[in-house]
Protein backbone atom coordinates (compact mmCIF):
# COMPACT_ATOMS: atom_id res chain seq x y z
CA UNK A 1 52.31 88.11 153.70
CA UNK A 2 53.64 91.58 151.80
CA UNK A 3 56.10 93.52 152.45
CA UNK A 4 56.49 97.02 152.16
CA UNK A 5 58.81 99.52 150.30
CA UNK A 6 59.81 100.69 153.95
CA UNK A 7 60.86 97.29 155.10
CA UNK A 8 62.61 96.81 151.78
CA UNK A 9 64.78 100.16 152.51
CA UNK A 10 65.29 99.73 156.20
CA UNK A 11 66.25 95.83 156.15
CA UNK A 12 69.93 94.96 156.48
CA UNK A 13 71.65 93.89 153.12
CA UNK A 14 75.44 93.19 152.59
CA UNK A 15 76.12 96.78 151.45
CA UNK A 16 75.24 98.00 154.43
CA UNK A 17 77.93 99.00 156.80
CA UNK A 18 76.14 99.72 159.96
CA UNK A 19 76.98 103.39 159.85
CA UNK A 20 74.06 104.33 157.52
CA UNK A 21 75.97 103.87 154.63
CA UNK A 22 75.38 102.46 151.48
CA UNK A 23 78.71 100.92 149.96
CA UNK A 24 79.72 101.75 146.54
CA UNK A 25 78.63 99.65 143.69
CA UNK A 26 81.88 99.06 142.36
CA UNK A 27 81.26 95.63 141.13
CA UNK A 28 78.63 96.29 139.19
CA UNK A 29 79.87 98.66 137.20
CA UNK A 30 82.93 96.60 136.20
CA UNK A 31 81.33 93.28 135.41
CA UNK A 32 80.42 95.08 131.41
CA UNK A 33 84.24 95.37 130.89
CA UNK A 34 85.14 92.07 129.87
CA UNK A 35 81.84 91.58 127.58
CA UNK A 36 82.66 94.94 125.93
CA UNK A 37 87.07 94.25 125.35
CA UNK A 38 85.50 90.87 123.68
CA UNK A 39 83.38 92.89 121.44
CA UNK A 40 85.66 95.55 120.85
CA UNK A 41 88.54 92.65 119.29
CA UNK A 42 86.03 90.77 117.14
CA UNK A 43 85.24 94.54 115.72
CA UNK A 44 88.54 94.72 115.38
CA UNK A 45 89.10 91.03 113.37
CA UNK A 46 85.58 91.82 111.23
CA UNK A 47 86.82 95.39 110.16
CA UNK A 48 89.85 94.40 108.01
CA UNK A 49 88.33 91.49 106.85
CA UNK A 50 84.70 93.14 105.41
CA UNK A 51 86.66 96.10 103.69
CA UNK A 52 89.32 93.63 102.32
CA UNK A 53 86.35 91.68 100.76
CA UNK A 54 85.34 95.22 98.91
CA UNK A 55 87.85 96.08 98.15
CA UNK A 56 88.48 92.76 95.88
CA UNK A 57 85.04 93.12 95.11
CA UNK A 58 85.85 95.95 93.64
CA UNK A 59 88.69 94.93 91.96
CA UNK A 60 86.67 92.35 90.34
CA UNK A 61 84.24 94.94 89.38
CA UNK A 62 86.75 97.57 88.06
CA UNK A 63 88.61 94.56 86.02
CA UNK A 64 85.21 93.03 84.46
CA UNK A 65 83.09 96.14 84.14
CA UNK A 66 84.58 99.51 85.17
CA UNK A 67 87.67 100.11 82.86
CA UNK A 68 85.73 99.99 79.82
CA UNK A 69 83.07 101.51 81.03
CA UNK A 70 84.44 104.32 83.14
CA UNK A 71 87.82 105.57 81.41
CA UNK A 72 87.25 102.84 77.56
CA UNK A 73 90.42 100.82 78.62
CA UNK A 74 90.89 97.46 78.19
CA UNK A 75 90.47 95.37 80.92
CA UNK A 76 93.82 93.59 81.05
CA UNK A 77 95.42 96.74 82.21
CA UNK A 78 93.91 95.88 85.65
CA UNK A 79 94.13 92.35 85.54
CA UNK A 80 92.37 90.33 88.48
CA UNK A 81 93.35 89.01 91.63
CA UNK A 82 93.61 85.17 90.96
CA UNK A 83 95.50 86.36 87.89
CA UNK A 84 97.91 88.10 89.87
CA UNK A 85 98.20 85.65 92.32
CA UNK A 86 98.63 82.92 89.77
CA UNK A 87 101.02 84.54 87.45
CA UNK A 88 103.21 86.18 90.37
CA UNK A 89 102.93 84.13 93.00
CA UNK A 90 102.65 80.61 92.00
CA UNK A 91 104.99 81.17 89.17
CA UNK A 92 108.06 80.11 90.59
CA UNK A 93 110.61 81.82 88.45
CA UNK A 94 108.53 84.88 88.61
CA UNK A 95 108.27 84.22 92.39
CA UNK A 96 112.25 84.08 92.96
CA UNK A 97 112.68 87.31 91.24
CA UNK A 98 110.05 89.00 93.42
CA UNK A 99 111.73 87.54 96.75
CA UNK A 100 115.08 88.35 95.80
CA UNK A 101 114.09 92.10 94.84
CA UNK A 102 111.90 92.70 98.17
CA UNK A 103 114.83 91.46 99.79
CA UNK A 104 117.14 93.46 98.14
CA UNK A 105 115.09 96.44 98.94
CA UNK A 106 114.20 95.83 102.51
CA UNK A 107 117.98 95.68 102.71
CA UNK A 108 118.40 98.76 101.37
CA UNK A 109 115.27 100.55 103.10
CA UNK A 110 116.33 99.28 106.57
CA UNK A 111 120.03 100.61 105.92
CA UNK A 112 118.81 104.78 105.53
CA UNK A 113 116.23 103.60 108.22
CA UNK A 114 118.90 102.88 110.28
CA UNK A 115 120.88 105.45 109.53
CA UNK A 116 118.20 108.13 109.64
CA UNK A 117 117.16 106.96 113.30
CA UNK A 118 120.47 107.86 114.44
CA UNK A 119 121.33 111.34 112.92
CA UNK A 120 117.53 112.14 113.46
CA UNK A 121 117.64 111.47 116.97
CA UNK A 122 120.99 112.97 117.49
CA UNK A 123 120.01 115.96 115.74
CA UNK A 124 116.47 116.07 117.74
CA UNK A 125 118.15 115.77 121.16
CA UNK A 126 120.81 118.86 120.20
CA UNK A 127 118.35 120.51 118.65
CA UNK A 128 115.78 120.38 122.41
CA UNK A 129 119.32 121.42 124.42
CA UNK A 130 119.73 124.50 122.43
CA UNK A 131 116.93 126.53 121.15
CA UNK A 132 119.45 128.58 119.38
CA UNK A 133 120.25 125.61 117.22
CA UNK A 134 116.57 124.72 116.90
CA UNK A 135 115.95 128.08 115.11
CA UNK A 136 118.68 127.46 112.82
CA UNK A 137 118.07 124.11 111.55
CA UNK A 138 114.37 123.88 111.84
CA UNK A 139 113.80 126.11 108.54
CA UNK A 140 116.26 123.88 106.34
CA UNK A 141 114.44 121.14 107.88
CA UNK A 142 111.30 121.88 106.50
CA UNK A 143 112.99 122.98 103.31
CA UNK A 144 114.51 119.34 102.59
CA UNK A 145 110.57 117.73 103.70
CA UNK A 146 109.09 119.85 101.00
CA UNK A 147 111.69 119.04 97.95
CA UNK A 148 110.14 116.67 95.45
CA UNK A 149 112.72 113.68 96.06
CA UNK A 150 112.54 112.97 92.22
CA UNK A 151 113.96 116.58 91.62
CA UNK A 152 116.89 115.15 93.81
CA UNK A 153 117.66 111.87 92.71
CA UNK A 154 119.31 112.76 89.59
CA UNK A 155 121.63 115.18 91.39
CA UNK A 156 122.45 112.58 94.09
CA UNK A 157 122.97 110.01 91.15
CA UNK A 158 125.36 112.47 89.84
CA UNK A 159 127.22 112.98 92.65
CA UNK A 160 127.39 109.73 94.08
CA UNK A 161 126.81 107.29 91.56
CA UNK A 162 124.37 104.00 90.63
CA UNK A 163 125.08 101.82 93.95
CA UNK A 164 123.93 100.91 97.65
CA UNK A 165 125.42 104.09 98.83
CA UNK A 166 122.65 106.47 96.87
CA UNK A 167 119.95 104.44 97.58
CA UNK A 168 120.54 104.73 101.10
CA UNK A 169 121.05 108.53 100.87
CA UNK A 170 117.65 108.77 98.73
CA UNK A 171 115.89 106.86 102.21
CA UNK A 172 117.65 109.66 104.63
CA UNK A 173 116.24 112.39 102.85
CA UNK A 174 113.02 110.94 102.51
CA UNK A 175 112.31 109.87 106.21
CA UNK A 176 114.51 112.58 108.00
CA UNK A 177 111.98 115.11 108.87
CA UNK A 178 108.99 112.61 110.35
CA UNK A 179 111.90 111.29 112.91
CA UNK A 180 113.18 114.57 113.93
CA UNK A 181 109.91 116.39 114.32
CA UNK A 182 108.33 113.85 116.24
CA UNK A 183 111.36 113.14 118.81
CA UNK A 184 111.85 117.02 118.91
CA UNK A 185 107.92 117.32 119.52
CA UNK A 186 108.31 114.66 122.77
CA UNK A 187 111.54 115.59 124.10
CA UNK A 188 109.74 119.25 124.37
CA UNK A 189 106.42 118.19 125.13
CA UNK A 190 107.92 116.75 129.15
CA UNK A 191 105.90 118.03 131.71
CA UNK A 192 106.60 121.62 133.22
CA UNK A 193 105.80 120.48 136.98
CA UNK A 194 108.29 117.33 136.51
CA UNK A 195 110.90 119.88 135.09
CA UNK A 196 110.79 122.34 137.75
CA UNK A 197 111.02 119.23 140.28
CA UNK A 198 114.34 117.96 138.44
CA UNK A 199 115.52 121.78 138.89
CA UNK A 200 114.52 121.62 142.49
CA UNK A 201 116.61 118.35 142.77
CA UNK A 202 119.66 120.09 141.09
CA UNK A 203 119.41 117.49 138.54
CA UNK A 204 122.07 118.14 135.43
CA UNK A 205 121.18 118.52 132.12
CA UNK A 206 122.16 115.03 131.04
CA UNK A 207 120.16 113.60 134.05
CA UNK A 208 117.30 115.93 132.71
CA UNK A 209 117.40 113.91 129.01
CA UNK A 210 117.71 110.60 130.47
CA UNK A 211 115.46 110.22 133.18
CA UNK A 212 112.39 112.58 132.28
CA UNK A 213 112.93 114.40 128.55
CA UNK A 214 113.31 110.75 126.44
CA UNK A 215 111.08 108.33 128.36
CA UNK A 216 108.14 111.31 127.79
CA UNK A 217 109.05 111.51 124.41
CA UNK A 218 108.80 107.56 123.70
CA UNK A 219 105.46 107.41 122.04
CA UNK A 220 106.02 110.18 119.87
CA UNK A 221 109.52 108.84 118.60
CA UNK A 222 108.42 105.74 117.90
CA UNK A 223 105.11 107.64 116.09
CA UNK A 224 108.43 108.80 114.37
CA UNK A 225 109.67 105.72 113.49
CA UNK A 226 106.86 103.96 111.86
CA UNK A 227 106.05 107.22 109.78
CA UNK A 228 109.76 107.53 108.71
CA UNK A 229 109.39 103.14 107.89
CA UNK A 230 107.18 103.42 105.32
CA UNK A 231 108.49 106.45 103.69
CA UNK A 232 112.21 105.05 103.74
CA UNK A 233 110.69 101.53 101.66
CA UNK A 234 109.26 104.58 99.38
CA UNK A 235 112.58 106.00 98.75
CA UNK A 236 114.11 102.83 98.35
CA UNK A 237 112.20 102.17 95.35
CA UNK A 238 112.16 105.41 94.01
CA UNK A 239 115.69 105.64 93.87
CA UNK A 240 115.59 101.61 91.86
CA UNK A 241 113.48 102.95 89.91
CA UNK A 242 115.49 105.96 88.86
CA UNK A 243 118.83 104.52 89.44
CA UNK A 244 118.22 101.59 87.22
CA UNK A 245 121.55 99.95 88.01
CA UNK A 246 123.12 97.09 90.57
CA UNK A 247 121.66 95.04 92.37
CA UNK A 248 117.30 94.14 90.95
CA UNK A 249 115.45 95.30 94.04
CA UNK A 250 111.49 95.30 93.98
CA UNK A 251 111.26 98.68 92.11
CA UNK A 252 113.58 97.88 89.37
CA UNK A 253 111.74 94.23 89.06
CA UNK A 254 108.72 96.26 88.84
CA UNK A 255 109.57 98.38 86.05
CA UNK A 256 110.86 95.34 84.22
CA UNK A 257 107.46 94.07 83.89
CA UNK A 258 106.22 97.04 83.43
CA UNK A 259 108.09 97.74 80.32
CA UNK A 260 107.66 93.96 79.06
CA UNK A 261 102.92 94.87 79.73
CA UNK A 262 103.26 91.80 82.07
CA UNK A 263 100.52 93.40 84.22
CA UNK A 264 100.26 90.44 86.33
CA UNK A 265 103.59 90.24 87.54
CA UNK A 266 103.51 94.04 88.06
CA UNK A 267 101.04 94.41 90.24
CA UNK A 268 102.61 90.91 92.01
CA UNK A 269 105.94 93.27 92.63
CA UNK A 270 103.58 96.29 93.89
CA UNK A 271 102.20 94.46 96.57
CA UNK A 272 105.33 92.83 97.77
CA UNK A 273 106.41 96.78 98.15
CA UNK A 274 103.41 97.54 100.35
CA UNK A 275 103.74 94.61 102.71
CA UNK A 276 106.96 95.72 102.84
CA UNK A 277 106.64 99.07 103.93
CA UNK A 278 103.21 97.53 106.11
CA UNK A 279 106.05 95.17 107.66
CA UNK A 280 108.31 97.73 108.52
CA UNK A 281 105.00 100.05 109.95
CA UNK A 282 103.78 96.94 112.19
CA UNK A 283 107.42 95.88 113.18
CA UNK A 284 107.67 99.59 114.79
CA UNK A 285 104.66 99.37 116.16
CA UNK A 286 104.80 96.65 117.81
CA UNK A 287 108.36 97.49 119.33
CA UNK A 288 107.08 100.51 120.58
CA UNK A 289 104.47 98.80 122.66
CA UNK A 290 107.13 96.82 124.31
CA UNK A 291 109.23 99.12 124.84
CA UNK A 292 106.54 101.86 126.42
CA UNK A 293 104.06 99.26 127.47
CA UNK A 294 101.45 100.25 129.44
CA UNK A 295 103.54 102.82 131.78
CA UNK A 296 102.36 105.79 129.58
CA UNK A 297 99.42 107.25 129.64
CA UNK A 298 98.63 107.10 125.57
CA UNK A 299 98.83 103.60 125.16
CA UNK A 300 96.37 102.40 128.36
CA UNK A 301 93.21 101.50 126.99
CA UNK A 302 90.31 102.68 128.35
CA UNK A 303 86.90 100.97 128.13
C-alpha cells in the first residue's frame, strides 16, 4: 500500500488547527540555540588560550632567535618566560617587593579613579542641563585629553610636591576626559519620544535625570569607567616613575630593576602593572553588567 503526496498534504497532523491553518514552527527554529550559546563559550575559552600560546611562542622565538637576528641584541635583554617567572615570581624577596608596589599603586590608581568618577560625572550631568556650559568646557576638555601627561608631571611635581597627593592628581588628568565624554554622550543620547512623554507628564528636570537621562546613559558610563581604569593605573605609574619619591609603588620598583639590568625582575613588575590595570578593566566590567543587566538593549545577546 502507497500513499500519495495528496494524502500526505490533506491528512490531519498536530499543526493543524482545523481552520486550514498551518501553525508556526516556532519550535523548530529554537531547538539550534542552545547547541550554538555552547559553541559560542568554548570559542570564547579556545580564543584566549591559542593566542596566549603564540604569543609565548613568540616570546620564546624573539628571546632564542629574533633579537640577534632582527635588531643584533643580545638575547638577555628579552629574557624568557620561565626566567621571568622564576626570578620574579618564585623569588620571594623579589616577590614581596612586587606585591607591596602593585599594592601601593592600585592604592593610588583607585584613589584619582575615585575621585575622577565623581567630578567627571558631576561635571557630565551639569554639563547635559546646560548647553551653554557644555560649549564652554567642552574645548578645555579636549585641550587637557590631548596634553602629553609627561609635559605635566614636572609642573604638578612643582607645585604640589613628591607624595600621594600628585600621584592622584597625575590619575585625574589622565582618565578625566574618557568619563566625561562617555556619561555626557549617554545622558544626551535618551530617547526623543521618551523625552517628549516626560514633558507631556510635566515631569521636572530632576525627575528627567533620574528616571530616564542616567539609566539610558548606564552602558556608556560604565564604557567610561573601564576606559578611564586602565588609563588611571597608567598615570599612577607614570607619575612613580617621574616622581621617584615616597612610598615604592610598581613603577618605581620597576625602574629599580631597570637601572640595576635585572631584566627578569623587570618584566616580573611590568606584568603585575597590566593585570593591574586588566583587574581594574574586568572589575568595571563586570559591575556594569550587574548593575544594567539584561534590561538594556546593548547588553542582550542575541543568537
Amino acid at each position: 500500500m502507497t500513499t500519495t503526496v495528496d494524502e500526505i498534504s490533506t491528512s490531519a497532523s498536530p499543526l493543524d488547527t482545523g481552520s486550514g491553518t498551518v501553525a508556526p514552527l516556532v519550535a523548530a527554529v529554537d531547538v539550534p540555540a542552545p547547541r550554538a550559546r555552547r559553541g559560542s563559550r568554548a570559542v570564547d575559552l579556545i580564543g584566549p588560550l591559542v593566542t596566549f600560546g603564540l604569543f609565548i611562542g613568540l616570546w620564546y622565538l624573539m628571546h632564542g632567535w629574533g633579537l640577534r637576528a632582527l635588531f643584533d641584541k643580545p638575547d638577555f635583554l628579552l629574557p624568557p618566560p620561565h626566567e621571568v617567572i622564576d626570578q620574579s615570581f618564585l623569588d620571594e624577596r623579589v616577590r614581596g617587593l612586587l606585591l607591596d608596589g602593585v599594592l601601593w599603586t592600585g592604592i593610588v590608581a583607585f584613589t584619582g579613579l575615585a575621585v575622577t568618577i565623581v567630578l567627571g560625572m558631576g561635571l557630565a550631568i551639569a554639563m547635559a542641563q546646560a548647553r551653554w556650559l557644555e560649549r564652554s568646557l567642552w574645548p578645555y576638555l579636549v585641550s587637557l585629553q590631548a596634553i602629553p601627561i609627561l609635559a605635566l608631571v614636572p609642573i604638578i611635581a612643582g607645585i604640589l610636591g613628591y607624595g600621594f597627593t600628585p600621584r592622584v592628581f597625575v590619575c585625574v588628568i589622565i582618565s578625566m576626559f574618557p568619563i566625561v565624554s562617555n556619561t555626557l554622550f549617554g545622558l544626551l543620547g535618551a530617547d526623543r519620544g521618551q523625552h517628549d512623554l516626560f514633558t507631556l507628564r510635566g515631569a521636572s528636570r530632576r525627575t528627567r535625570l533620574l528616571k530616564l537621562q542616567l539609566p539610558a546613559a548606564m552602558p556608556a558610563i560604565f564604557t567610561g569607567f573601564r576606559i578611564a581604569a586602565g588609563l588611571s593605573v597608567i598615570g599612577a605609574v607614570v607619575g612613580e616613575l617621574f616622581f621617584r619619591r615616597g612610598n615604592k609603588g610598581i613603577g618605581l620598583v620597576l625602574d629599580v630593576f631597570r637601572q640595576r639590568t635585572q631584566n627578569p625582575e623587570m618584566f616580573g613588575a611590568l606584568i603585575l602593572a597590566a593585570l593591574l590595570g586588566i583587574f581594574f578593566f574586568t572589575f568595571f566590567g563586570w559591575l556594569g553588567n550587574r548593575i544594567v543587566g539584561r534590561w538594556h538593549e546593548t547588553t542582550r545577546k542575541t543568537g
